[in-house]
C-alpha atoms as a PDB file:
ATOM      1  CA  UNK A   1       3.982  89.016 -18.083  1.00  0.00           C
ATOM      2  CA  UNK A   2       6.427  88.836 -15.063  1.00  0.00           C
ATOM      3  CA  UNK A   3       7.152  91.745 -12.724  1.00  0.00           C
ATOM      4  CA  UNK A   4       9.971  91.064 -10.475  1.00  0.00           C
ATOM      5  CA  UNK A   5      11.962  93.277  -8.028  1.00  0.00           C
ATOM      6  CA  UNK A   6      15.558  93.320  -8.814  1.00  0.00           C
ATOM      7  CA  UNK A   7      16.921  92.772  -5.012  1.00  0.00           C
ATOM      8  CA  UNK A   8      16.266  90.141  -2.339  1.00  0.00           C
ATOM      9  CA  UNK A   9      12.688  89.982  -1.600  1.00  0.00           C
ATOM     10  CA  UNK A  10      12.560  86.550   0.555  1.00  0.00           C
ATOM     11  CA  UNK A  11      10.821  85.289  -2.627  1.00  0.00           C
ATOM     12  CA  UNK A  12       7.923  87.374  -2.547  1.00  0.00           C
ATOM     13  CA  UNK A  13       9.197  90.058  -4.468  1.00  0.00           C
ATOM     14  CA  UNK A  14       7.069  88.384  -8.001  1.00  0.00           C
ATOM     15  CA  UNK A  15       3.804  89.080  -9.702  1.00  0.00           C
ATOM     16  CA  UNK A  16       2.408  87.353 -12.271  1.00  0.00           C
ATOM     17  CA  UNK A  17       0.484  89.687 -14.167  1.00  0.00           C
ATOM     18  CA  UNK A  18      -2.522  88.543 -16.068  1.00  0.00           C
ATOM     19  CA  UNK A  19      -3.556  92.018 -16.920  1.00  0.00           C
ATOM     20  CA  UNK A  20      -2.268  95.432 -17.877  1.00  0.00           C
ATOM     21  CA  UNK A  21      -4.124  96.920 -14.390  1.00  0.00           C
ATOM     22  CA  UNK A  22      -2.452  94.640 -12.668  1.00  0.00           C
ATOM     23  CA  UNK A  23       1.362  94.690 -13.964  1.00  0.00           C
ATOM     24  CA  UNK A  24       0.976  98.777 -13.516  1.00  0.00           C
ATOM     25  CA  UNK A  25      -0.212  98.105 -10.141  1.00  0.00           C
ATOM     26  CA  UNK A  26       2.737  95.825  -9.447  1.00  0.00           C
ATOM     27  CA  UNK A  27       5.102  98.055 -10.600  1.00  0.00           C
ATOM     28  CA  UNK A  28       3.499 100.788  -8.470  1.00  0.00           C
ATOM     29  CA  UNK A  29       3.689  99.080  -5.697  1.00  0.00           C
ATOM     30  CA  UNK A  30       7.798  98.657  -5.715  1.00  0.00           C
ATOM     31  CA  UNK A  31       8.823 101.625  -7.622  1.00  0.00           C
ATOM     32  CA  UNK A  32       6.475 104.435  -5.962  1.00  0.00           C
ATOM     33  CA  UNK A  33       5.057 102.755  -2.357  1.00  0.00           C
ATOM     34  CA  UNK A  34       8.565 100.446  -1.535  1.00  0.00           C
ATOM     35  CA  UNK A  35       6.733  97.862  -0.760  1.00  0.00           C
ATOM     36  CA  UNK A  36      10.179  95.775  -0.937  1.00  0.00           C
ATOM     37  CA  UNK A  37      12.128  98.857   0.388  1.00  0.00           C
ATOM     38  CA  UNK A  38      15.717  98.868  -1.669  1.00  0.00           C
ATOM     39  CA  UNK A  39      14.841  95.831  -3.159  1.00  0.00           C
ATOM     40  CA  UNK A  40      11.838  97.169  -5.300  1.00  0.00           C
ATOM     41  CA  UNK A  41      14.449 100.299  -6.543  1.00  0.00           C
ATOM     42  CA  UNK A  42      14.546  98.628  -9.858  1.00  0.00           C
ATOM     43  CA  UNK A  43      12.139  96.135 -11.373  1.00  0.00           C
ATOM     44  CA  UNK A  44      12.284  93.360 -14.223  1.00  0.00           C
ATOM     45  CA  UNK A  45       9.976  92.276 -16.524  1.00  0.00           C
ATOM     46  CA  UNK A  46      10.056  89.437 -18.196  1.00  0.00           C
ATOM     47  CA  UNK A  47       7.595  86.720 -20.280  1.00  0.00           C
ATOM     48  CA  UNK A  48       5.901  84.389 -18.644  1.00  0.00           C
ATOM     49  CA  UNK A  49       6.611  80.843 -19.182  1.00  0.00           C
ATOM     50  CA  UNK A  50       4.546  78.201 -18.983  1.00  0.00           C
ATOM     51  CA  UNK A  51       5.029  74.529 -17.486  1.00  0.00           C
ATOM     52  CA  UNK A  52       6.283  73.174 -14.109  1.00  0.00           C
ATOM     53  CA  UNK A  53       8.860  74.064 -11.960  1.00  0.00           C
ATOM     54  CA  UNK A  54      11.367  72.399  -9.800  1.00  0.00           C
ATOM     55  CA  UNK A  55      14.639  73.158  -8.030  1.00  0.00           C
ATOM     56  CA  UNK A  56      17.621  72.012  -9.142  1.00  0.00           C
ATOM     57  CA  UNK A  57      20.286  72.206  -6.284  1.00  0.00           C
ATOM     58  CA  UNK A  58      23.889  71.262  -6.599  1.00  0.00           C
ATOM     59  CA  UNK A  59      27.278  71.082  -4.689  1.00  0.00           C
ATOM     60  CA  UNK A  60      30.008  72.481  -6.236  1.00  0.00           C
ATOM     61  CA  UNK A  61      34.065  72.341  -5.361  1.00  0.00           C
ATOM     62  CA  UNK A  62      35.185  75.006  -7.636  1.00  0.00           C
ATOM     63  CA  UNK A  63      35.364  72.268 -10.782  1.00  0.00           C
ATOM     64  CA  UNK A  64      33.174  69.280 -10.047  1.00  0.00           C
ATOM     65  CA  UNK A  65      29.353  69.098  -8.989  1.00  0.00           C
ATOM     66  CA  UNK A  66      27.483  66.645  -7.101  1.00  0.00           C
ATOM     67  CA  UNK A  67      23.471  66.525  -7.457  1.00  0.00           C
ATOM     68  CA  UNK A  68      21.517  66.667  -4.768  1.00  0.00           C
ATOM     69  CA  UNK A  69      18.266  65.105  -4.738  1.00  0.00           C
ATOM     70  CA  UNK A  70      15.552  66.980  -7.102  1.00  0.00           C
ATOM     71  CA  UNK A  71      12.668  68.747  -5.282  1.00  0.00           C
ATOM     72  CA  UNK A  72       9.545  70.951  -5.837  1.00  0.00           C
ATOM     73  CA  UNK A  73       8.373  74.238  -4.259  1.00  0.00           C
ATOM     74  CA  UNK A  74       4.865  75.416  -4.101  1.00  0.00           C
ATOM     75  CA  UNK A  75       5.174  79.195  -3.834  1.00  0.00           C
ATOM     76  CA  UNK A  76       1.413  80.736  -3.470  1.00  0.00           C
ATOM     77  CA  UNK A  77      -0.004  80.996  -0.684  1.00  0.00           C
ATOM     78  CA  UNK A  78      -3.257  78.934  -0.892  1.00  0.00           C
ATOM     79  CA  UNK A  79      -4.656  75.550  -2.222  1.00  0.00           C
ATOM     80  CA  UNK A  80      -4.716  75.337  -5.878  1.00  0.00           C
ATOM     81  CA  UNK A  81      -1.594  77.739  -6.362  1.00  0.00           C
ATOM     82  CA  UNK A  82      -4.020  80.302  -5.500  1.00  0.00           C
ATOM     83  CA  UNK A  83      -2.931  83.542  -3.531  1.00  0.00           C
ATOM     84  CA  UNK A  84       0.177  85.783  -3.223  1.00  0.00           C
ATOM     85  CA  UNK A  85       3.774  84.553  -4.125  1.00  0.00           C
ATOM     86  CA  UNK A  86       5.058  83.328  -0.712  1.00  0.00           C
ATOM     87  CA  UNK A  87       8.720  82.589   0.201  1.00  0.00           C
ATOM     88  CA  UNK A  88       7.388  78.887  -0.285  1.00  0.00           C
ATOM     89  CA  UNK A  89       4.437  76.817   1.369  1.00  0.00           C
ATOM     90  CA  UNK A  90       5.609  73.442   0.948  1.00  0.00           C
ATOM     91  CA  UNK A  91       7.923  71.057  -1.526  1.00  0.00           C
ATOM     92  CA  UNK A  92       8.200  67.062  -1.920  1.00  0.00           C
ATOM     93  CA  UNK A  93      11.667  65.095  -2.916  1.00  0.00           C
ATOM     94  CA  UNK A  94      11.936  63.886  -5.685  1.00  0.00           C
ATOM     95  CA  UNK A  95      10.436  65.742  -8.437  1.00  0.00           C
ATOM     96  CA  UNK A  96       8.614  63.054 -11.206  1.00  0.00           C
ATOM     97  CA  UNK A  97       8.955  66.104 -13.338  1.00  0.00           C
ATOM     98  CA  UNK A  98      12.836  65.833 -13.466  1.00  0.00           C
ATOM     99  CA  UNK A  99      12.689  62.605 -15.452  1.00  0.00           C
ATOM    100  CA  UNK A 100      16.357  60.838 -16.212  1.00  0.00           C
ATOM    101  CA  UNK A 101      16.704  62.651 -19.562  1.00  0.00           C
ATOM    102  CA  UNK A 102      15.505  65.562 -18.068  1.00  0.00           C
ATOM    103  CA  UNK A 103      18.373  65.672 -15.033  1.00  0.00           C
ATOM    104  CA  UNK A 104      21.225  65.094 -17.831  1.00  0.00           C
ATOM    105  CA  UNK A 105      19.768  67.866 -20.148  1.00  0.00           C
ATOM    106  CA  UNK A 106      20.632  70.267 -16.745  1.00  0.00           C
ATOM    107  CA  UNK A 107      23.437  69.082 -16.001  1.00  0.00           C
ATOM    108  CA  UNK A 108      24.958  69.179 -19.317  1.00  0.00           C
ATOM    109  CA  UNK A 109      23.425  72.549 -20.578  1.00  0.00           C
ATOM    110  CA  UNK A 110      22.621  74.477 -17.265  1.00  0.00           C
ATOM    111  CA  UNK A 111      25.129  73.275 -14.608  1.00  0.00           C
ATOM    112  CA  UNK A 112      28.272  72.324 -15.981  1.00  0.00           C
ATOM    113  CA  UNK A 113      28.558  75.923 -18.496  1.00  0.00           C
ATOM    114  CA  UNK A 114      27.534  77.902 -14.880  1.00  0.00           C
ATOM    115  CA  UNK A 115      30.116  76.325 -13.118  1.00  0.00           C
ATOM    116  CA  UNK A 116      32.417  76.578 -15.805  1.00  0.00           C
ATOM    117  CA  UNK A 117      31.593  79.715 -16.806  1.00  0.00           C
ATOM    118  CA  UNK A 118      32.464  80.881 -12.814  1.00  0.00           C
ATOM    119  CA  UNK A 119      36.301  79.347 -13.292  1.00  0.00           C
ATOM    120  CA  UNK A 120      37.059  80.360 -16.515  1.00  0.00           C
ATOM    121  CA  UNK A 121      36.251  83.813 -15.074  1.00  0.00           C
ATOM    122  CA  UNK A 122      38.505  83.781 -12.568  1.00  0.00           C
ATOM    123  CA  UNK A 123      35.865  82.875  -9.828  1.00  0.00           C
ATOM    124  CA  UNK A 124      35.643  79.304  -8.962  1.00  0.00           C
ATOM    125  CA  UNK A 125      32.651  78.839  -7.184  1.00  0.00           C
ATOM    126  CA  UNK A 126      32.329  76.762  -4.261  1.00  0.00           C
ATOM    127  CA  UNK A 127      29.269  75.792  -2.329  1.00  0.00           C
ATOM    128  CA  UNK A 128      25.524  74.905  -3.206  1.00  0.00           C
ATOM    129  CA  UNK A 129      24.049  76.087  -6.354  1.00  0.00           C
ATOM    130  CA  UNK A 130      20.360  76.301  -6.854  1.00  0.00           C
ATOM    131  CA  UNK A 131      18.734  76.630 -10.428  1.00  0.00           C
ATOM    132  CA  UNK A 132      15.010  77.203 -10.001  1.00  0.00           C
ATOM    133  CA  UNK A 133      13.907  75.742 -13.216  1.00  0.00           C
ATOM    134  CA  UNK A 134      10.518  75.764 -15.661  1.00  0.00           C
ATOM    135  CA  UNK A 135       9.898  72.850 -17.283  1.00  0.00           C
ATOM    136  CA  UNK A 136       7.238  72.828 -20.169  1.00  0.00           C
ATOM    137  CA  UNK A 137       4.921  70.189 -21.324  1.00  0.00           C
ATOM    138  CA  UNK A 138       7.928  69.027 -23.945  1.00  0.00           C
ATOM    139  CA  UNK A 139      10.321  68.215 -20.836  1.00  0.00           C
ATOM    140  CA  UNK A 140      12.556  71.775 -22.408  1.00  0.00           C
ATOM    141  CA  UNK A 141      14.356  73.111 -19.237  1.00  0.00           C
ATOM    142  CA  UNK A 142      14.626  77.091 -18.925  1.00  0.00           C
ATOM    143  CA  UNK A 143      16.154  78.942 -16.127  1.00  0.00           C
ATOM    144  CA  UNK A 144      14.361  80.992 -14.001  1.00  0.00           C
ATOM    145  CA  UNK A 145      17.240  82.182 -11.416  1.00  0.00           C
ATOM    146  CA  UNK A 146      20.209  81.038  -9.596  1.00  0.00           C
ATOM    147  CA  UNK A 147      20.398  80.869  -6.119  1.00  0.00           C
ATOM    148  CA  UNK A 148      24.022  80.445  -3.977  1.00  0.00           C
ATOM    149  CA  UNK A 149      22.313  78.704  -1.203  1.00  0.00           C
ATOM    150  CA  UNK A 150      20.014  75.092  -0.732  1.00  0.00           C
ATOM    151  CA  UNK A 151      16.278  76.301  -1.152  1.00  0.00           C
ATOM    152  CA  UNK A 152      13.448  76.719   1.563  1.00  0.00           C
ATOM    153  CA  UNK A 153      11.516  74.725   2.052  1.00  0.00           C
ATOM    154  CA  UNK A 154      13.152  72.544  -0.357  1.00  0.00           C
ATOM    155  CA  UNK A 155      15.756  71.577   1.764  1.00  0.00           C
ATOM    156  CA  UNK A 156      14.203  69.951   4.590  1.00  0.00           C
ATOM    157  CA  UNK A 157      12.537  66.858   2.108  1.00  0.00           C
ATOM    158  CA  UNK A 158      16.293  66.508   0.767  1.00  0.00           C
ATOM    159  CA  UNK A 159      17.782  66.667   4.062  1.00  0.00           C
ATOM    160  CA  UNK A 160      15.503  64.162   5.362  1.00  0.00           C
ATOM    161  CA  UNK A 161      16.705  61.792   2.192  1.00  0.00           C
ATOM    162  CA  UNK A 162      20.251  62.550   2.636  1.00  0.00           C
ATOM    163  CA  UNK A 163      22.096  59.414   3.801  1.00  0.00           C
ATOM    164  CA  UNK A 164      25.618  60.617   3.738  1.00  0.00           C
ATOM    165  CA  UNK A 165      27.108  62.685   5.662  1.00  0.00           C
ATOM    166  CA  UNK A 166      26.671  66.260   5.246  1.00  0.00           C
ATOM    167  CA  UNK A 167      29.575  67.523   6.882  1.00  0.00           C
ATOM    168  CA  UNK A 168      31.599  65.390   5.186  1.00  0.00           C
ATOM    169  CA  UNK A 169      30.195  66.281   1.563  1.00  0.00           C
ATOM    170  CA  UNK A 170      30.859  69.708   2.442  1.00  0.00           C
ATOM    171  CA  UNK A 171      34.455  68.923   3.427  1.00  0.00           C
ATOM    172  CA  UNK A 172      34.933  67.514   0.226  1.00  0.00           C
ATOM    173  CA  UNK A 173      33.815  70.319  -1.857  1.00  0.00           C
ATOM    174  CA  UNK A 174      35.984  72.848   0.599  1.00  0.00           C
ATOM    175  CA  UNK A 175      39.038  70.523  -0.297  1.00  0.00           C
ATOM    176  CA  UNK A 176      37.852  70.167  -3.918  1.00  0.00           C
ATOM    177  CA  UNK A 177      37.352  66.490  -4.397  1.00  0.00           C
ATOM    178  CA  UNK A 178      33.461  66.107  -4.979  1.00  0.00           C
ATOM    179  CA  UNK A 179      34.632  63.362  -7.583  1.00  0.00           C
ATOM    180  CA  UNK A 180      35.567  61.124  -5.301  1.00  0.00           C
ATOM    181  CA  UNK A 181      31.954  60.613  -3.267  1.00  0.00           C
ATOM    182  CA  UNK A 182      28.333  60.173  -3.897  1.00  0.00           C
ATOM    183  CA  UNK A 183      25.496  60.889  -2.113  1.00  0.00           C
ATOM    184  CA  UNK A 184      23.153  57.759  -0.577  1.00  0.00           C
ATOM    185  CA  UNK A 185      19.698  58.536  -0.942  1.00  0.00           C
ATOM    186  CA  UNK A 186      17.029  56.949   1.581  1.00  0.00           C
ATOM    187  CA  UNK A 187      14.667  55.537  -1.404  1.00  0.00           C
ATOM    188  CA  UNK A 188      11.384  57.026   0.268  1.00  0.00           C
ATOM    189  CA  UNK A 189       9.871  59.839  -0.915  1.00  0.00           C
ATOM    190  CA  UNK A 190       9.756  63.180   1.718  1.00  0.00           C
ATOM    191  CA  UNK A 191       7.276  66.213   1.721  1.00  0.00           C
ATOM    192  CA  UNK A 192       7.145  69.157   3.901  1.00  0.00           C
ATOM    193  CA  UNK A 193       4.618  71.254   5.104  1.00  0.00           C
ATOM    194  CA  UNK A 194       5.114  75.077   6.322  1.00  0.00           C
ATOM    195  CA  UNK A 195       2.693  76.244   8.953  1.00  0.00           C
ATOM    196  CA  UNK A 196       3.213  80.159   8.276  1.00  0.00           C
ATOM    197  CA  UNK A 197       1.794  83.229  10.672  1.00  0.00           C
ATOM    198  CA  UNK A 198      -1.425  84.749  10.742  1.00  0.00           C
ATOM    199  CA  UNK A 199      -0.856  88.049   8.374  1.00  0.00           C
ATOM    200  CA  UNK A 200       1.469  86.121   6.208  1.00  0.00           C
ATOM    201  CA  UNK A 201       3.087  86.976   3.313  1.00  0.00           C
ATOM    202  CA  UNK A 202       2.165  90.699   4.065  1.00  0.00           C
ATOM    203  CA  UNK A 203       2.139  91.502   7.984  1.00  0.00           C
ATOM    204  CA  UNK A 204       2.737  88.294  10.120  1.00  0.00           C
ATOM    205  CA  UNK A 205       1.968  88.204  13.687  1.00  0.00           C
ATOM    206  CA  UNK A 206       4.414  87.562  16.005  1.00  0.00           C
ATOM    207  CA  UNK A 207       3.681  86.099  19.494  1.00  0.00           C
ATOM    208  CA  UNK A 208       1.397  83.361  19.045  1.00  0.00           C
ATOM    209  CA  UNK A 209       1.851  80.275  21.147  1.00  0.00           C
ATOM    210  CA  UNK A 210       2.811  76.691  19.902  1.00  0.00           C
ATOM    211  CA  UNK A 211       1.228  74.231  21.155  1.00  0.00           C
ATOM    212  CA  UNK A 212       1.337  70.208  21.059  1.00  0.00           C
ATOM    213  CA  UNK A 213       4.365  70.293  18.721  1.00  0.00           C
ATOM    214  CA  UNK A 214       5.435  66.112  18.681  1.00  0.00           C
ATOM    215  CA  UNK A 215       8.314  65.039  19.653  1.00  0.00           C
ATOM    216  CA  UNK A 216      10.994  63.911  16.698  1.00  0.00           C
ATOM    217  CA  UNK A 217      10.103  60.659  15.532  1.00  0.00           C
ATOM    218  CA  UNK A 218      11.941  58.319  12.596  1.00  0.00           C
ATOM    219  CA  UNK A 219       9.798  59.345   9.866  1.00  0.00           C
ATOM    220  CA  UNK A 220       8.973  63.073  10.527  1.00  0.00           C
ATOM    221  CA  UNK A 221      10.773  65.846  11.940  1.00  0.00           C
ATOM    222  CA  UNK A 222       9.150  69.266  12.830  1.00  0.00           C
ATOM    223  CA  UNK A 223      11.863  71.997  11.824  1.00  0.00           C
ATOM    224  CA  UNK A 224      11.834  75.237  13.214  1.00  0.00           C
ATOM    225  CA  UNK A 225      11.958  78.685  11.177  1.00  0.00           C
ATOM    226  CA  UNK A 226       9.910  81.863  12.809  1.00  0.00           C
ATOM    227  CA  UNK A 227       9.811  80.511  16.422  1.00  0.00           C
ATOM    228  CA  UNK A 228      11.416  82.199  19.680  1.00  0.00           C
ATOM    229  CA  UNK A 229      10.794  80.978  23.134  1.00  0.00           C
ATOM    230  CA  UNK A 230       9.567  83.763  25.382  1.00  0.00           C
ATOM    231  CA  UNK A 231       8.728  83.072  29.191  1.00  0.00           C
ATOM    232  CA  UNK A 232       8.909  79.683  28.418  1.00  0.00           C
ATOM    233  CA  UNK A 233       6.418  79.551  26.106  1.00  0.00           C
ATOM    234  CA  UNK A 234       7.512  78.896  21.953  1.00  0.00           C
ATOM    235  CA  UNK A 235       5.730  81.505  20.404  1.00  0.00           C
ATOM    236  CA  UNK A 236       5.518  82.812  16.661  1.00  0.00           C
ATOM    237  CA  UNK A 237       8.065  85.097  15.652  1.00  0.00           C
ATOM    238  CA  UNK A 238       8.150  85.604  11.541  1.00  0.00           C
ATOM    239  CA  UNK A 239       5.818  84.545   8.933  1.00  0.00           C
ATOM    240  CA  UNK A 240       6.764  80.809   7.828  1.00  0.00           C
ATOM    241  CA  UNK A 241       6.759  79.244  11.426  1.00  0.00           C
ATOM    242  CA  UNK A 242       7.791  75.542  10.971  1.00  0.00           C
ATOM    243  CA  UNK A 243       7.805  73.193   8.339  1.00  0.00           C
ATOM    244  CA  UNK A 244       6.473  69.462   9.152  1.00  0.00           C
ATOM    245  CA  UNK A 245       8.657  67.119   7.013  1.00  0.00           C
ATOM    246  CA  UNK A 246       8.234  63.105   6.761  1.00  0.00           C
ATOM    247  CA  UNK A 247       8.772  60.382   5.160  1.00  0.00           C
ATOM    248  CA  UNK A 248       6.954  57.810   3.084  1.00  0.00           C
ATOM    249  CA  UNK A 249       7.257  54.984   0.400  1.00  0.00           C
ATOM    250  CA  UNK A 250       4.975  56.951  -2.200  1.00  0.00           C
ATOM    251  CA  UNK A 251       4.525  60.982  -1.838  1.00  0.00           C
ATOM    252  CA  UNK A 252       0.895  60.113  -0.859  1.00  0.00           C
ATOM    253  CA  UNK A 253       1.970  58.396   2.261  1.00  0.00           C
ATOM    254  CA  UNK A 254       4.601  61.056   3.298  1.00  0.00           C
ATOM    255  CA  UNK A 255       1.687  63.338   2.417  1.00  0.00           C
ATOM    256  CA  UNK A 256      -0.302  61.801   4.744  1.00  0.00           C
ATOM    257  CA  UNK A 257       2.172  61.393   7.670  1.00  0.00           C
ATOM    258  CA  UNK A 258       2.775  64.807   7.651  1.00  0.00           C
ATOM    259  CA  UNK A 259      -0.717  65.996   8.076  1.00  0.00           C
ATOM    260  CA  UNK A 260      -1.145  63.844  10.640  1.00  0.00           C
ATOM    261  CA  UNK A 261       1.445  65.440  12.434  1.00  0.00           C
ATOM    262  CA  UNK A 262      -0.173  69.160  11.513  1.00  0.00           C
ATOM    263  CA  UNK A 263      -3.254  67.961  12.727  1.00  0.00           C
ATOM    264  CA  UNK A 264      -2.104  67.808  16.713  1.00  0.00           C
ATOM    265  CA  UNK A 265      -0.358  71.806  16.701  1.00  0.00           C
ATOM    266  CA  UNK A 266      -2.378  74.310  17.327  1.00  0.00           C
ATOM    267  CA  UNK A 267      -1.567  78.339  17.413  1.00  0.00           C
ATOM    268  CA  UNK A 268      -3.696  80.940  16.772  1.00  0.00           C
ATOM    269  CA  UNK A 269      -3.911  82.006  13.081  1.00  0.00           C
ATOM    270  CA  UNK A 270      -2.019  79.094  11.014  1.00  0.00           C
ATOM    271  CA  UNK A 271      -2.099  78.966   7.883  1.00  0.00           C
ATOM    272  CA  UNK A 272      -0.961  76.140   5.221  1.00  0.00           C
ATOM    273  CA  UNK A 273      -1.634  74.548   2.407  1.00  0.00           C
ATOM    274  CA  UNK A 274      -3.779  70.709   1.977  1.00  0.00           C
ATOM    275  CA  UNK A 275      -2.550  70.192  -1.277  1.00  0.00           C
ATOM    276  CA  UNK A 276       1.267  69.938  -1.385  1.00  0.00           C
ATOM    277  CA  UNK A 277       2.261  67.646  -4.281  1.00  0.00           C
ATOM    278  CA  UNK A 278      -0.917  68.040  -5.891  1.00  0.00           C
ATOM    279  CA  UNK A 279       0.717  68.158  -9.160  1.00  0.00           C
ATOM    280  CA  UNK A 280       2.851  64.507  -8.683  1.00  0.00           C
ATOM    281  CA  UNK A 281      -0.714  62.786  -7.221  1.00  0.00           C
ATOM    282  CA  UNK A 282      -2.759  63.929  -9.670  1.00  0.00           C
ATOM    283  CA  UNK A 283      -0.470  61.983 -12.525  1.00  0.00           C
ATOM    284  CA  UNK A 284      -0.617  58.944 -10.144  1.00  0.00           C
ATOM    285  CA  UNK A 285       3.317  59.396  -9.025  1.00  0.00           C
END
């Protein structure tokens, strides 16, 4: 089973349970230590379901949508989706997993009633919508959550795609005419790394200097998250630190040009993952 806090956690506010020891534990943890303060005050459970996610992000003008590029997150904390839920360690754009038939089926039977469902109710909703989805073995969508925000680190590999104009696609859904544009694509495939604290998810150190961080280049861009400068120096100041994104025909390539980048920065205590996209590779996408 599932134990999730009810409030915001920063995404690390789930545990998957493969025993009874350790769903009471989880539930201890929130109800009776707070280990998510006011967030852990209630908890759900729910079945687990089995397949492969993605996220599923959307604009929205009250009426229409407009897709964004698909993407997938890779939220535990070590290689192999090993290790604690994490607010995410990495994601790659597109997701193979969201075939053709696949993107319709969300749009039609996920998207379109949400969105509808909003108006109808008297609250037209406008802005980016994000369905983190579970996709089993059949290609059967099920929704996990909604989000009213673009997803992290799953925007940075569909920001780096994004052709258009983003200001101007958000003008358009403030003045309600998403049907009249579409979104260019760049047709290469983008993957980010996050380079998170030591101490992450649980207690991250702040305060560690950046080093050797590369300067912006066509192909790869270094965003910052949980970084301050502080006498000069860029230091470490929250637990996911900065997320190398790049570019590449196939994911392996972007894959590739991103570690390379990782490779040259240096602080004391990084952590990330060496197997983002391990899922796409391994089926030869």
């Amino acid at each position: 089973i599932v134990i999730k806090a009810d409030g915001l956690a920063a995404g690390k506010g789930v545990v998957v349970a493969q025993t009874r020891e350790e769903a009471n534990a989880a539930i201890d943890a929130m109800l009776s230590e707070r280990r998510f303060g006011a967030a852990g005050a209630r908890v759900v459970v729910e079945e687990f379901l089995e397949g492969e996610e993605a996220s599923f992000i959307v604009m929205c003008d009250g009426t229409h949508v407009l897709a964004l590029a698909t993407s997938q997150d890779h939220k535990r904390l070590r290689d192999g989706d090993q290790g604690p839920n994490t607010g995410g360690m990495g994601a790659y754009s597109p997701a193979p997993v969201v075939t053709p038939k696949v993107h319709a089926r969300v749009m039609r039977e996920i998207i379109q009633p949400a969105v509808l469902g909003m108006a109808t109710d008297g609250h037209p909703y406008v802005g980016f919508l994000y369905a983190g989805l579970m996709i089993d073995a059949a290609g059967n969508p099920r929704t996990l959550e909604f989000n009213c925000r673009l997803g992290d680190p799953e925007a940075q590999p569909i920001l780096m795609r994004l052709k258009s104009d983003l200001l101007d696609l958000i003008e358009q859904a403030l003045g309600g005419s998403l049907d009249r544009v579409a979104a260019e694509w760049d047709r290469r495939c983008a993957l980010g790394v996050v380079l998170a604290a030591a101490g992450y998810p649980e207690e991250p150190r702040r305060g560690d200097r950046i080093e050797a961080l590369p300067a912006p280049a066509e192909d790869c861009r270094v965003f910052h998250a949980g970084t301050v400068v502080e006498g000069g120096a860029l230091v470490t100041n929250g637990g996911r630190v900065l997320c190398v994104t790049a570019l590449g025909d196939s994911l392996r390539i972007a894959r590739g040009r991103a570690y390379e980048v990782i490779d040259r920065i240096r602080y004391d205590g990084m952590q990330y993952r060496r197997d983002i996209a391990h899922r796409a590779l391994k089926k030869g996408r």
